[in-house]
C-alpha atoms as a PDB file:
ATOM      1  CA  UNK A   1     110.867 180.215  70.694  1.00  0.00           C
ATOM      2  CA  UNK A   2     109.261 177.513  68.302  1.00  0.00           C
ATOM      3  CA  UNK A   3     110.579 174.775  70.694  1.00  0.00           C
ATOM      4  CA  UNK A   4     108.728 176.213  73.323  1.00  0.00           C
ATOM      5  CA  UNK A   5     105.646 176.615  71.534  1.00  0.00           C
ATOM      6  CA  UNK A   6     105.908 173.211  70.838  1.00  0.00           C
ATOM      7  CA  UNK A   7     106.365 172.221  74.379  1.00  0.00           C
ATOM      8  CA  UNK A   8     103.174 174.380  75.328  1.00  0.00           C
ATOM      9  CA  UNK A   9     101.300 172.702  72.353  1.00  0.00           C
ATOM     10  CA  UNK A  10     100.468 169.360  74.533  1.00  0.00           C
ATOM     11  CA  UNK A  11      99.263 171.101  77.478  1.00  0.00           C
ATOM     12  CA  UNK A  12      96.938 173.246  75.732  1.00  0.00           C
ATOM     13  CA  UNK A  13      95.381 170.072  74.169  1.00  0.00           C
ATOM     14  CA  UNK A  14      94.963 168.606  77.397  1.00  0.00           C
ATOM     15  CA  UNK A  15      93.043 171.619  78.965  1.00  0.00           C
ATOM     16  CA  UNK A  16      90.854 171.479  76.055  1.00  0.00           C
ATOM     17  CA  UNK A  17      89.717 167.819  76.333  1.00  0.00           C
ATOM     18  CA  UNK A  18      89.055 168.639  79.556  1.00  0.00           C
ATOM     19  CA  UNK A  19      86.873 171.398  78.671  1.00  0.00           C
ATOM     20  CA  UNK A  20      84.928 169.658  76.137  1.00  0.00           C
ATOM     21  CA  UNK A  21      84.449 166.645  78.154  1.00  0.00           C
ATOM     22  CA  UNK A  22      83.361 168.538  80.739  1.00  0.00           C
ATOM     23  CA  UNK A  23      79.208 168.726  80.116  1.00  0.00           C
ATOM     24  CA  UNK A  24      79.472 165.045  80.108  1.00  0.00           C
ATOM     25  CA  UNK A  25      80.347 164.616  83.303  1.00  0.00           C
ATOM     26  CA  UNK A  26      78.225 166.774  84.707  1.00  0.00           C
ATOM     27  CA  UNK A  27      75.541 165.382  83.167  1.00  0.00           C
ATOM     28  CA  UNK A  28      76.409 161.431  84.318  1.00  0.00           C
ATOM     29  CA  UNK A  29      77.221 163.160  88.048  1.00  0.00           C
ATOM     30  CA  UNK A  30      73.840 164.556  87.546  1.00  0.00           C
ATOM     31  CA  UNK A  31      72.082 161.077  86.279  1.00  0.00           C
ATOM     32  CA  UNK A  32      73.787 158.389  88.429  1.00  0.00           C
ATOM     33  CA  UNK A  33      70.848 158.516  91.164  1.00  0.00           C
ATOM     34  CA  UNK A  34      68.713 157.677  88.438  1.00  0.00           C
ATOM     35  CA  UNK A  35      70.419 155.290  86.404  1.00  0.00           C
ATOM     36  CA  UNK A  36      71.166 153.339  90.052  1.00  0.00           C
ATOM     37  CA  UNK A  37      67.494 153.771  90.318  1.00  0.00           C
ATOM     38  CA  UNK A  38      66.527 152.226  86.843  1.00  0.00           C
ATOM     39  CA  UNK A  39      68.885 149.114  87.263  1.00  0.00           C
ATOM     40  CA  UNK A  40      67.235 148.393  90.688  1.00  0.00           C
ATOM     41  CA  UNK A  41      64.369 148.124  88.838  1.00  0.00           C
ATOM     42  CA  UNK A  42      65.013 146.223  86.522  1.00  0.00           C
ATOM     43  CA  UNK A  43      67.128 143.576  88.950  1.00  0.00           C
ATOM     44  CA  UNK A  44      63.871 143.241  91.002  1.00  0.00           C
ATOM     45  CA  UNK A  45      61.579 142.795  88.265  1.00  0.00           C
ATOM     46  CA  UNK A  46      59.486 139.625  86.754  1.00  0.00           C
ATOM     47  CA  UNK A  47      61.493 139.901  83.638  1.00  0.00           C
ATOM     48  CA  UNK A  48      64.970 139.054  84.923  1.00  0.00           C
ATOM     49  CA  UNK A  49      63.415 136.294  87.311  1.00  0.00           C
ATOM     50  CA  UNK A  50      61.790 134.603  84.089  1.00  0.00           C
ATOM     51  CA  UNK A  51      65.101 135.293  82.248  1.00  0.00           C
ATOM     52  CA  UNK A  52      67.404 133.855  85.394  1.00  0.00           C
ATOM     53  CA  UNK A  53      64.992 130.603  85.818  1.00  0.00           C
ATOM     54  CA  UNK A  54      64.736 129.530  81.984  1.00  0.00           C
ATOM     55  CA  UNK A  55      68.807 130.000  81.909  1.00  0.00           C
ATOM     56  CA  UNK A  56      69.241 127.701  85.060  1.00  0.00           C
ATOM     57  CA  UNK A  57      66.702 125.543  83.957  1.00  0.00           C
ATOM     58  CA  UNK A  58      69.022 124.433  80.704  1.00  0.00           C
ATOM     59  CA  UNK A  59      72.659 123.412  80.237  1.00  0.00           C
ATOM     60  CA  UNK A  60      73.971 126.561  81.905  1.00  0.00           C
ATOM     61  CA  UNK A  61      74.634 125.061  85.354  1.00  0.00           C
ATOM     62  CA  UNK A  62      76.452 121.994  84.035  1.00  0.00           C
ATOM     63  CA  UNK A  63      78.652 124.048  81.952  1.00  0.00           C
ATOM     64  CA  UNK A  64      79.369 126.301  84.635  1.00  0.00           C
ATOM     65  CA  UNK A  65      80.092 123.213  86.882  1.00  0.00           C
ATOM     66  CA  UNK A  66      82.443 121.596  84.327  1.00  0.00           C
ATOM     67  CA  UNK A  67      83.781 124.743  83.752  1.00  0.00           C
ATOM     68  CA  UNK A  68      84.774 125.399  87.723  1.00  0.00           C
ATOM     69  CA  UNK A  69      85.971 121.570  87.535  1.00  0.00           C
ATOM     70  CA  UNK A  70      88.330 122.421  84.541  1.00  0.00           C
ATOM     71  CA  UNK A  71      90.104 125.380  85.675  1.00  0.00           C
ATOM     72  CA  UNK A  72      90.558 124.165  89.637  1.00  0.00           C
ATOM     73  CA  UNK A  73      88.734 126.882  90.564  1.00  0.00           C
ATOM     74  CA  UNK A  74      87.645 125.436  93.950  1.00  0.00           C
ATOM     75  CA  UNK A  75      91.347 123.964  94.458  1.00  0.00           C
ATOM     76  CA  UNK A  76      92.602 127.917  94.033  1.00  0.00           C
ATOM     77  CA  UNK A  77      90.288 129.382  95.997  1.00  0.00           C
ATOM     78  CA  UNK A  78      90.536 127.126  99.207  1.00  0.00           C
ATOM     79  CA  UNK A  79      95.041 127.377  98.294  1.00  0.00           C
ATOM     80  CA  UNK A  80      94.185 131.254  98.406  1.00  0.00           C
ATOM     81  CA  UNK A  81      92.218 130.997 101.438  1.00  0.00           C
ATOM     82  CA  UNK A  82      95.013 128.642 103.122  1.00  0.00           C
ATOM     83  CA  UNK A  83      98.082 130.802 102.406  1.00  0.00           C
ATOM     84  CA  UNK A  84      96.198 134.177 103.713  1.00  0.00           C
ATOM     85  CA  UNK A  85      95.394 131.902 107.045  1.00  0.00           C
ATOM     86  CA  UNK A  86      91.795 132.830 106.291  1.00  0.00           C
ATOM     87  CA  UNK A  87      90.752 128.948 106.084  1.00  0.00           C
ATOM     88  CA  UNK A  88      91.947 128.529 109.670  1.00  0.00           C
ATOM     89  CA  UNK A  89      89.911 131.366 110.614  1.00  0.00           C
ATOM     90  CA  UNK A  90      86.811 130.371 109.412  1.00  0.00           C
ATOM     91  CA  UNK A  91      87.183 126.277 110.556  1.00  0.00           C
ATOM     92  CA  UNK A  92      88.079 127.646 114.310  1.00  0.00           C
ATOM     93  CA  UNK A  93      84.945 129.798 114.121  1.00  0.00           C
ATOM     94  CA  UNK A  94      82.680 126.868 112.714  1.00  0.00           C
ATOM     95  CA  UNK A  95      84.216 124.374 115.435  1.00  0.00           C
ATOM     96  CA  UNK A  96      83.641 126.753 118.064  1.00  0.00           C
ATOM     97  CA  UNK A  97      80.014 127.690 117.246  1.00  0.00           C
ATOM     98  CA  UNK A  98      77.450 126.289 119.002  1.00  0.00           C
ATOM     99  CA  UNK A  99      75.394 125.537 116.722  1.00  0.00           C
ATOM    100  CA  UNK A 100      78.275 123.036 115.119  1.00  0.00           C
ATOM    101  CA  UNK A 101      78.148 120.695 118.374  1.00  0.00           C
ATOM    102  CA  UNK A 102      74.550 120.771 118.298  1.00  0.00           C
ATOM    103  CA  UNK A 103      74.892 118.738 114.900  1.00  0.00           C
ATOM    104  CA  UNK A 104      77.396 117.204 115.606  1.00  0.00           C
ATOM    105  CA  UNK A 105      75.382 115.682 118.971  1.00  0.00           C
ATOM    106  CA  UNK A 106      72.321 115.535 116.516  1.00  0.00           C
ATOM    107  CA  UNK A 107      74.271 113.118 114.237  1.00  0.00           C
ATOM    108  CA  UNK A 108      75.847 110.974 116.290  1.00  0.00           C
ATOM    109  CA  UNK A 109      72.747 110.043 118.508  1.00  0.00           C
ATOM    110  CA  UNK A 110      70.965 109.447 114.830  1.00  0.00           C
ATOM    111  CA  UNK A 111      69.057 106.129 114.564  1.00  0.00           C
ATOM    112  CA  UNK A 112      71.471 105.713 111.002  1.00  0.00           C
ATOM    113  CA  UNK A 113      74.264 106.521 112.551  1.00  0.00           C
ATOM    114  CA  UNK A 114      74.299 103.858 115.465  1.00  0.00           C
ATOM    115  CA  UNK A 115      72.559 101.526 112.846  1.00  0.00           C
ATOM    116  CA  UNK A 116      75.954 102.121 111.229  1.00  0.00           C
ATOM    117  CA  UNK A 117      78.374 101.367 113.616  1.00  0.00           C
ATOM    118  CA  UNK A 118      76.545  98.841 115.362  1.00  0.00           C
ATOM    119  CA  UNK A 119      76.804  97.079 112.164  1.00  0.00           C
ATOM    120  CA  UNK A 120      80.536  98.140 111.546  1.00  0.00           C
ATOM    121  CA  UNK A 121      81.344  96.167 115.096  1.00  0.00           C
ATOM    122  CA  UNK A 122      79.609  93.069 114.813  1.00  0.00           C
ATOM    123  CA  UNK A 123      81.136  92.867 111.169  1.00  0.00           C
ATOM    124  CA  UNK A 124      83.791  89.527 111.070  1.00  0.00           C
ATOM    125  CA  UNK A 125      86.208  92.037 109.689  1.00  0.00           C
ATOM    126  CA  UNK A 126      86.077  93.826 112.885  1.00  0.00           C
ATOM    127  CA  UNK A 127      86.209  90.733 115.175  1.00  0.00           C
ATOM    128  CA  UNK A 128      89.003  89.616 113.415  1.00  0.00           C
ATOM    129  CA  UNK A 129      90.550  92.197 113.759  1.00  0.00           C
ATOM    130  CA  UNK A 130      90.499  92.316 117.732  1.00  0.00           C
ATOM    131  CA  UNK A 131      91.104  88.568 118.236  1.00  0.00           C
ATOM    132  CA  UNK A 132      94.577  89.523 115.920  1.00  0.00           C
ATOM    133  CA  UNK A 133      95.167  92.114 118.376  1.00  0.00           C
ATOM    134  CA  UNK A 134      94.340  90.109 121.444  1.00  0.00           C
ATOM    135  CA  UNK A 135      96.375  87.196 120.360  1.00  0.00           C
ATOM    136  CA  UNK A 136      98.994  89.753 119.075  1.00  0.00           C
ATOM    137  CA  UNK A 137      99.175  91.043 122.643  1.00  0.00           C
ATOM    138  CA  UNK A 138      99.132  87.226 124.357  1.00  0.00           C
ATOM    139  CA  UNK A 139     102.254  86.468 122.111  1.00  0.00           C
ATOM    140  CA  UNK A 140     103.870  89.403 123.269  1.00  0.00           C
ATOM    141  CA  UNK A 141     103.568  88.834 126.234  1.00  0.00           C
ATOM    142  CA  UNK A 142     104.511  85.213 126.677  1.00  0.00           C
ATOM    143  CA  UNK A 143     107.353  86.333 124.829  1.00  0.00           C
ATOM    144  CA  UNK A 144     108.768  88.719 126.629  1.00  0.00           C
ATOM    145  CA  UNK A 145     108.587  86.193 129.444  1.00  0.00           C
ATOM    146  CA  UNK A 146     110.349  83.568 127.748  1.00  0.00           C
ATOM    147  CA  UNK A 147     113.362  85.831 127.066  1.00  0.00           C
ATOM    148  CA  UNK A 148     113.491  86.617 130.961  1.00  0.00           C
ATOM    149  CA  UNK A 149     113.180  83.039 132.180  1.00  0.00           C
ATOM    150  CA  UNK A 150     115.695  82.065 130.272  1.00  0.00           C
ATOM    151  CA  UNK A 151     117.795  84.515 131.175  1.00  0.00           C
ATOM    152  CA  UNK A 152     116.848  84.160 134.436  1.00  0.00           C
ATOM    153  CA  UNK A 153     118.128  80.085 134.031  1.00  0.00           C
ATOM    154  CA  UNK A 154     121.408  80.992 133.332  1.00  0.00           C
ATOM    155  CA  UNK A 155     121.565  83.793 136.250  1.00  0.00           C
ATOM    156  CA  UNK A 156     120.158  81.107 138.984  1.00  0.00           C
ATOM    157  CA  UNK A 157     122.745  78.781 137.956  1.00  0.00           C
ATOM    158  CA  UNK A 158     125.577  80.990 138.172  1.00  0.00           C
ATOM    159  CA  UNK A 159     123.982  81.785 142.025  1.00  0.00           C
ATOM    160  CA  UNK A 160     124.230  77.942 142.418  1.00  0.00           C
ATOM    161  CA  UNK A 161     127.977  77.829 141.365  1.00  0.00           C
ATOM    162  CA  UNK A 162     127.363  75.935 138.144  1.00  0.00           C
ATOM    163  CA  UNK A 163     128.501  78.087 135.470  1.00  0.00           C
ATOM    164  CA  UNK A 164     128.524  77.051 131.837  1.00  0.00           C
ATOM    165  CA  UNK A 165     131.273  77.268 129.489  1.00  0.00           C
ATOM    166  CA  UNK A 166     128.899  77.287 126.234  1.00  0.00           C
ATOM    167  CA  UNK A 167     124.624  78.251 125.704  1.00  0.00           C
ATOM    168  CA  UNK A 168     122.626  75.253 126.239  1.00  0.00           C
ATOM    169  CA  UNK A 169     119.440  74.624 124.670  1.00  0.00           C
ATOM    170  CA  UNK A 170     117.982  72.393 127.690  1.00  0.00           C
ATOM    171  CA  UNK A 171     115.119  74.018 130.013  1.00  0.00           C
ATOM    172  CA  UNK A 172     115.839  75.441 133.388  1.00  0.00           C
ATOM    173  CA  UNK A 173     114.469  75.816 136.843  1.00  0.00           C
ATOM    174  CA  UNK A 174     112.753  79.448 136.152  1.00  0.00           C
ATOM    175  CA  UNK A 175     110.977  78.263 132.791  1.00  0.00           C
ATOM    176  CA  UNK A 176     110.169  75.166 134.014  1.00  0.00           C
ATOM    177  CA  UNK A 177     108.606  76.625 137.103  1.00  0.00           C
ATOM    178  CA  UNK A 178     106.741  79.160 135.476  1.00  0.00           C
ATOM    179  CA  UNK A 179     105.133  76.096 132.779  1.00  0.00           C
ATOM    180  CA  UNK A 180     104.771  74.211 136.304  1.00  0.00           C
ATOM    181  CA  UNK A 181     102.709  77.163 137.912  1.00  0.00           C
ATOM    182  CA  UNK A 182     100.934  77.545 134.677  1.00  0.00           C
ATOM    183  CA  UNK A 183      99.700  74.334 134.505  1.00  0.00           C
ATOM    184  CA  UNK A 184      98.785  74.375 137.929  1.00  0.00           C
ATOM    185  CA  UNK A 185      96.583  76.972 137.869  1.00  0.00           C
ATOM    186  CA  UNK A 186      94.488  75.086 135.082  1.00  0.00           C
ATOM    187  CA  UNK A 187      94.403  72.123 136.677  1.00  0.00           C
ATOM    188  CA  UNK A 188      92.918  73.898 139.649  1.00  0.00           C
ATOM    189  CA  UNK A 189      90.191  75.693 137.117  1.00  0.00           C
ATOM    190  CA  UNK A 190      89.768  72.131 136.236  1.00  0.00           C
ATOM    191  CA  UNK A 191      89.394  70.782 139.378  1.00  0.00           C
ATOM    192  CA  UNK A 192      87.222  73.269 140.400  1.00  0.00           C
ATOM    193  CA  UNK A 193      84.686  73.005 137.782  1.00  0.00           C
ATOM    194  CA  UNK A 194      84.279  68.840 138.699  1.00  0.00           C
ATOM    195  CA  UNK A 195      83.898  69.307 142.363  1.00  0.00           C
ATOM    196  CA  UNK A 196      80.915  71.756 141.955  1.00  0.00           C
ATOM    197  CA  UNK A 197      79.232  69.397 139.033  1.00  0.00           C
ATOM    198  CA  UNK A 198      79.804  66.877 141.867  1.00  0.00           C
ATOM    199  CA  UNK A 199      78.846  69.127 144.562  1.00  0.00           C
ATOM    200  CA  UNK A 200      75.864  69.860 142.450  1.00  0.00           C
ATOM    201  CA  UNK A 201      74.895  65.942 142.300  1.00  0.00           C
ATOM    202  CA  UNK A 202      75.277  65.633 145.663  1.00  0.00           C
ATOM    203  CA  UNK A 203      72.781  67.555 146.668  1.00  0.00           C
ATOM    204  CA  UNK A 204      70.645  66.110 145.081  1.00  0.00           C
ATOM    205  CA  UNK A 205      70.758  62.141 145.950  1.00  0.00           C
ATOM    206  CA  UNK A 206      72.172  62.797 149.175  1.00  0.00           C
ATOM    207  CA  UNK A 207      75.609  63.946 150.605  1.00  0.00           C
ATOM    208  CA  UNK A 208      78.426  61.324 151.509  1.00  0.00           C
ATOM    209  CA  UNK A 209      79.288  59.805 154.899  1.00  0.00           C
ATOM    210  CA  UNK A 210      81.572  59.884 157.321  1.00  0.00           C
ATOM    211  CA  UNK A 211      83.795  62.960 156.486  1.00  0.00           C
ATOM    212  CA  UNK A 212      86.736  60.482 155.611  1.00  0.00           C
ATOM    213  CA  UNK A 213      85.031  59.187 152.815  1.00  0.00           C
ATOM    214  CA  UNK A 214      84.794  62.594 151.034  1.00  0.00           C
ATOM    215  CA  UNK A 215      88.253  63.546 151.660  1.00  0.00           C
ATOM    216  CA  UNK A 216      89.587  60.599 150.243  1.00  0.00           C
ATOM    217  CA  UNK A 217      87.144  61.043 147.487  1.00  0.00           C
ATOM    218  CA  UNK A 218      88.630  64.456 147.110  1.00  0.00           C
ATOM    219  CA  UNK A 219      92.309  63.602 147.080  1.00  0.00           C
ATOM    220  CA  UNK A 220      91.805  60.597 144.398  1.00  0.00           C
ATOM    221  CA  UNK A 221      90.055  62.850 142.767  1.00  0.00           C
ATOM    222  CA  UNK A 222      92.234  65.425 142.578  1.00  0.00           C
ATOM    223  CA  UNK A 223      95.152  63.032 141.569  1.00  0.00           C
ATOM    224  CA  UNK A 224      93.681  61.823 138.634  1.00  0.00           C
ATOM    225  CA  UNK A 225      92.706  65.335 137.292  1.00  0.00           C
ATOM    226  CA  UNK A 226      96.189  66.199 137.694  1.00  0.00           C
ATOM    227  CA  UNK A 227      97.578  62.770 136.481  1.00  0.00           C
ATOM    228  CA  UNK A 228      95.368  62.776 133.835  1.00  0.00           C
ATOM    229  CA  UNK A 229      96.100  66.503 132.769  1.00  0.00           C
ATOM    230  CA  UNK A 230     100.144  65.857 132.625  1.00  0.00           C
ATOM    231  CA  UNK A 231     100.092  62.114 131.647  1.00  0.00           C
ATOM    232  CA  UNK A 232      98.190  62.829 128.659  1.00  0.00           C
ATOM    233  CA  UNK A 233      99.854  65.945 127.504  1.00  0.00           C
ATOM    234  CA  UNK A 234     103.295  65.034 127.892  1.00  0.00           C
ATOM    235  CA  UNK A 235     102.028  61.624 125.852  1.00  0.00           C
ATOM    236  CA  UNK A 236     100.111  63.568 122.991  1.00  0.00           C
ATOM    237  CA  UNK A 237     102.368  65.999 121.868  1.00  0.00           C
ATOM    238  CA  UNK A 238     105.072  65.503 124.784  1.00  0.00           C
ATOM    239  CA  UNK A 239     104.044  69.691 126.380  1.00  0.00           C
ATOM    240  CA  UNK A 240     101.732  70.628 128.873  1.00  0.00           C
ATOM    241  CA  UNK A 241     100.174  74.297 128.028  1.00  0.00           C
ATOM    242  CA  UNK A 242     101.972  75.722 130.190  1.00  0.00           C
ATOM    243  CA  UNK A 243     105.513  74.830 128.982  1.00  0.00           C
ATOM    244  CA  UNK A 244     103.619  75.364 125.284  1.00  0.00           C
ATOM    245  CA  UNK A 245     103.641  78.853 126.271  1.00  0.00           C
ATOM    246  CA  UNK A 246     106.907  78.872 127.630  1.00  0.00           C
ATOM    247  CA  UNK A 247     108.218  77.331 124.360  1.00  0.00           C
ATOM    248  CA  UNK A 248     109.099  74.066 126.228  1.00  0.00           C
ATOM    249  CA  UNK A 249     108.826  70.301 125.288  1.00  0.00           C
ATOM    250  CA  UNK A 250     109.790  67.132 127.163  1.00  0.00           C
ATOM    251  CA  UNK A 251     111.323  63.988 125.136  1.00  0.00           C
ATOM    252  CA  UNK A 252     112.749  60.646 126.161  1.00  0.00           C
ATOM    253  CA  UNK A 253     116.310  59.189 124.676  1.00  0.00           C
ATOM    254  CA  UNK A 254     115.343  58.927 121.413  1.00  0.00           C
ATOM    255  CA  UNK A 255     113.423  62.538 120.891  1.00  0.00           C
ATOM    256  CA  UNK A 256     110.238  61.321 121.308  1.00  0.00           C
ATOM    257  CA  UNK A 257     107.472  62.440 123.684  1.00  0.00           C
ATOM    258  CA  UNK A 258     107.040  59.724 126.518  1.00  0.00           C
ATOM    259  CA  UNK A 259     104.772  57.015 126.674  1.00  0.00           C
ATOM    260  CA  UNK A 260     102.193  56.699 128.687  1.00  0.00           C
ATOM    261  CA  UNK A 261     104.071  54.360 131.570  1.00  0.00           C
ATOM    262  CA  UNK A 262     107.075  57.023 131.016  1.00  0.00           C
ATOM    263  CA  UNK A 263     104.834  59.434 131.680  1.00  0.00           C
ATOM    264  CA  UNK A 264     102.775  58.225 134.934  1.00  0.00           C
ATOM    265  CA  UNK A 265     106.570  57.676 136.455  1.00  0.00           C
ATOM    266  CA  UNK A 266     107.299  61.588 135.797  1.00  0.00           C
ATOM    267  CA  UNK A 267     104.121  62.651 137.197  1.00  0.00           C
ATOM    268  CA  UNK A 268     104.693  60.635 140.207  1.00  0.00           C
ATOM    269  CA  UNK A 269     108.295  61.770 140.917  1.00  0.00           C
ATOM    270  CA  UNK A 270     106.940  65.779 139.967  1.00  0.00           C
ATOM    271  CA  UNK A 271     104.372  65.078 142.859  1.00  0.00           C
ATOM    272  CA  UNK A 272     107.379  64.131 144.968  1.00  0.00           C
ATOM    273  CA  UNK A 273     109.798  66.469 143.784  1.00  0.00           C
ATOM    274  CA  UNK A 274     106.827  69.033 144.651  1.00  0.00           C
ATOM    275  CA  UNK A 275     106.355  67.590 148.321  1.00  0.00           C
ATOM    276  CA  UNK A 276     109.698  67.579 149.609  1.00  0.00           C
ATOM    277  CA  UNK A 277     109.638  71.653 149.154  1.00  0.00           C
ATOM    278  CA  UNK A 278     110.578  71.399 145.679  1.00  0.00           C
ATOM    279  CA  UNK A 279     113.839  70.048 146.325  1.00  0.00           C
ATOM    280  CA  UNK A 280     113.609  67.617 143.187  1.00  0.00           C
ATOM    281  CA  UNK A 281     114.348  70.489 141.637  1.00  0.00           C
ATOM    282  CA  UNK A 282     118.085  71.048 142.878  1.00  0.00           C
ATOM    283  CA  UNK A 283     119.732  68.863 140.257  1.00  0.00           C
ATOM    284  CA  UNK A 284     118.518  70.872 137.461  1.00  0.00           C
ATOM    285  CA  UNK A 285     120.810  73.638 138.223  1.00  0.00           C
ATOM    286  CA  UNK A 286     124.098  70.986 138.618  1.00  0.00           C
ATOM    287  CA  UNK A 287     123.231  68.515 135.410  1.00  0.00           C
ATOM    288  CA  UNK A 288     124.782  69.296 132.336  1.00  0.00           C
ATOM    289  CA  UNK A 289     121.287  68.832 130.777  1.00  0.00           C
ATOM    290  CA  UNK A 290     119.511  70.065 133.469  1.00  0.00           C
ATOM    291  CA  UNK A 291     117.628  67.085 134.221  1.00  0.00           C
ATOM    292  CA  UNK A 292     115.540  67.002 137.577  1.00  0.00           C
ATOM    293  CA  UNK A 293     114.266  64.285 139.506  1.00  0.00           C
ATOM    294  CA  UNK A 294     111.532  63.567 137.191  1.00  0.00           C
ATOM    295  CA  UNK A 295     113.453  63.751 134.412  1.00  0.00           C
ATOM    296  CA  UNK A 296     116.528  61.063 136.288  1.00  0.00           C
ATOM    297  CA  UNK A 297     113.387  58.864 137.426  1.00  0.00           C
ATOM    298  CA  UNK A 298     111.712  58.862 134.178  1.00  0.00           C
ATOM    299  CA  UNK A 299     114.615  58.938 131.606  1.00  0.00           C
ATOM    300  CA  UNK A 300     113.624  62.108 129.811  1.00  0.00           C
ATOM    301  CA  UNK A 301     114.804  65.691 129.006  1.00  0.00           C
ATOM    302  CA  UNK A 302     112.785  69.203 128.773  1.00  0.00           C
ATOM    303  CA  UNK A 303     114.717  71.620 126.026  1.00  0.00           C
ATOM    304  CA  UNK A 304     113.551  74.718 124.306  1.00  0.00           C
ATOM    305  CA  UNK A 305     111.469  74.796 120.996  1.00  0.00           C
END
């Protein structure tokens, strides 16, 4: 019996608590309208405004900045916002309002804005840049088509039945070609530009007669802007551009590039070699230095770099 009365003991303080805390509660259910009321008040008065504006007019804001800085609180809110896939959310719905392209439209037509980047491509940094990439690109290029010529040299020999027991380091018929067309096609360019400075001249003191005179004018013409082209390339550094490109150079016996009598002699057996439907050509692919007919004529030898 006393054990029960003990057990009873808690639950009888409990219901009186209640009871005595019971007016109270009444009376806050009774005054929460009001109190609501008051703090309204006082949140839209003059005195809180004054109070708010001298607080933000001291130190307050940089502590509260320095503060936020300290504790990451930016870092942990966007983190929050990223795991609950709420930051994705609210970036979709900013890039697909309206009102986002219309800035973004407004900014990039901006007089500072194309100021900017008109002055970020004429920078040398830029232009650097692209010529890098250009000539990048070139050397690509020509060097992906040195490794096929080559490899085409060896494949148009074995056609011709001459096939070699070791790699040779001597210029073939397809890079050699390829220099030749090369170097063709500039001294055309070349060729062109004189005869319409000449053309130009003419017109002007008179054109030439009979017709035979400007044909031969032509063809001496054009043999000394190609003579002049080879003869002095193979002499100066003993490569045209072309077979520059091509990685090609042209020496006499003694590894040197040809002199200039050495030199007019090659030129006039290439012109030859060229005229008799590039026949010249057919000993490069039997020779075991694959040495054409200027090459025999001339006493020299075109190798790879």
């Amino acid at each position: 019996m006393a054990r029960r009365a003990d057990e009873r003991r808690p639950g009888v303080l409990n219901a009186a608590g209640r009871l005595a805390f019971y007016p109270a509660r009444v009376v806050a259910r009774a005054s929460r309208g009001r109190i609501e009321a008051v703090a309204e008040e006082a949140v839209a008065g003059p005195e809180l405004a004054r109070i708010v504006d001298q607080a933000l007019a001291g130190p307050l804001p940089e502590h509260i900045a320095r503060s936020i800085v300290r504790h990451r609180v930016v870092e942990r809110i966007v983190a929050e916002l990223a795991a609950s896939g709420e930051l994705n959310r609210l970036v979709a719905a900013g890039l697909a309002s309206p009102r986002t392209t219309e800035l973004a439209d407004e900014i990039v037509t901006s007089e500072p804005v194309r100021h900017a980047v008109l002055q970020v491509v004429s920078s040398v940094d830029v232009r650097t840049a692209i010529a890098r990439q250009t000539t990048g690109f070139a050397e690509e290029l020509a060097g992906d088509a040195r490794r096929e010529t080559r490899r085409l040299d060896d494949r148009v020999e074995r056609v011709a039945g001459h096939r070699r027991t070791a790699p040779t380091t001597y210029g073939g018929v397809a890079s050699r070609g390829l220099a030749l067309a090369l170097d063709s096609f500039l001294v055309i360019l070349i060729y062109a530009s004189l005869s319409a400075m000449a053309t130009l001249i003419a017109s002007l003191v008179g054109s030439l007669r009979p017709a035979w005179i400007v044909e031969t004018v032509l063809a001496v013409g054009w043999i000394l802007v190609a003579g002049g082209y080879f003869v002095f390339c193979w002499r100066l550094t003993g490569r045209t551009i072309g077979m520059h490109l091509m990685h090609l150079h042209v020496h006499d016996a003694r590894g040197r590039p040809p002199g200039v009598l050495r030199s007019i002699v090659r030129f006039v057996a290439l012109g030859l070699s060229i005229a008799i439907v590039f026949l010249g050509f057919v000993p490069a692919l039997y020779t075991e230095r694959r040495r054409a007919l200027p090459d025999l004529v001339a006493g020299t030898t075109v190798a790879y770099d």
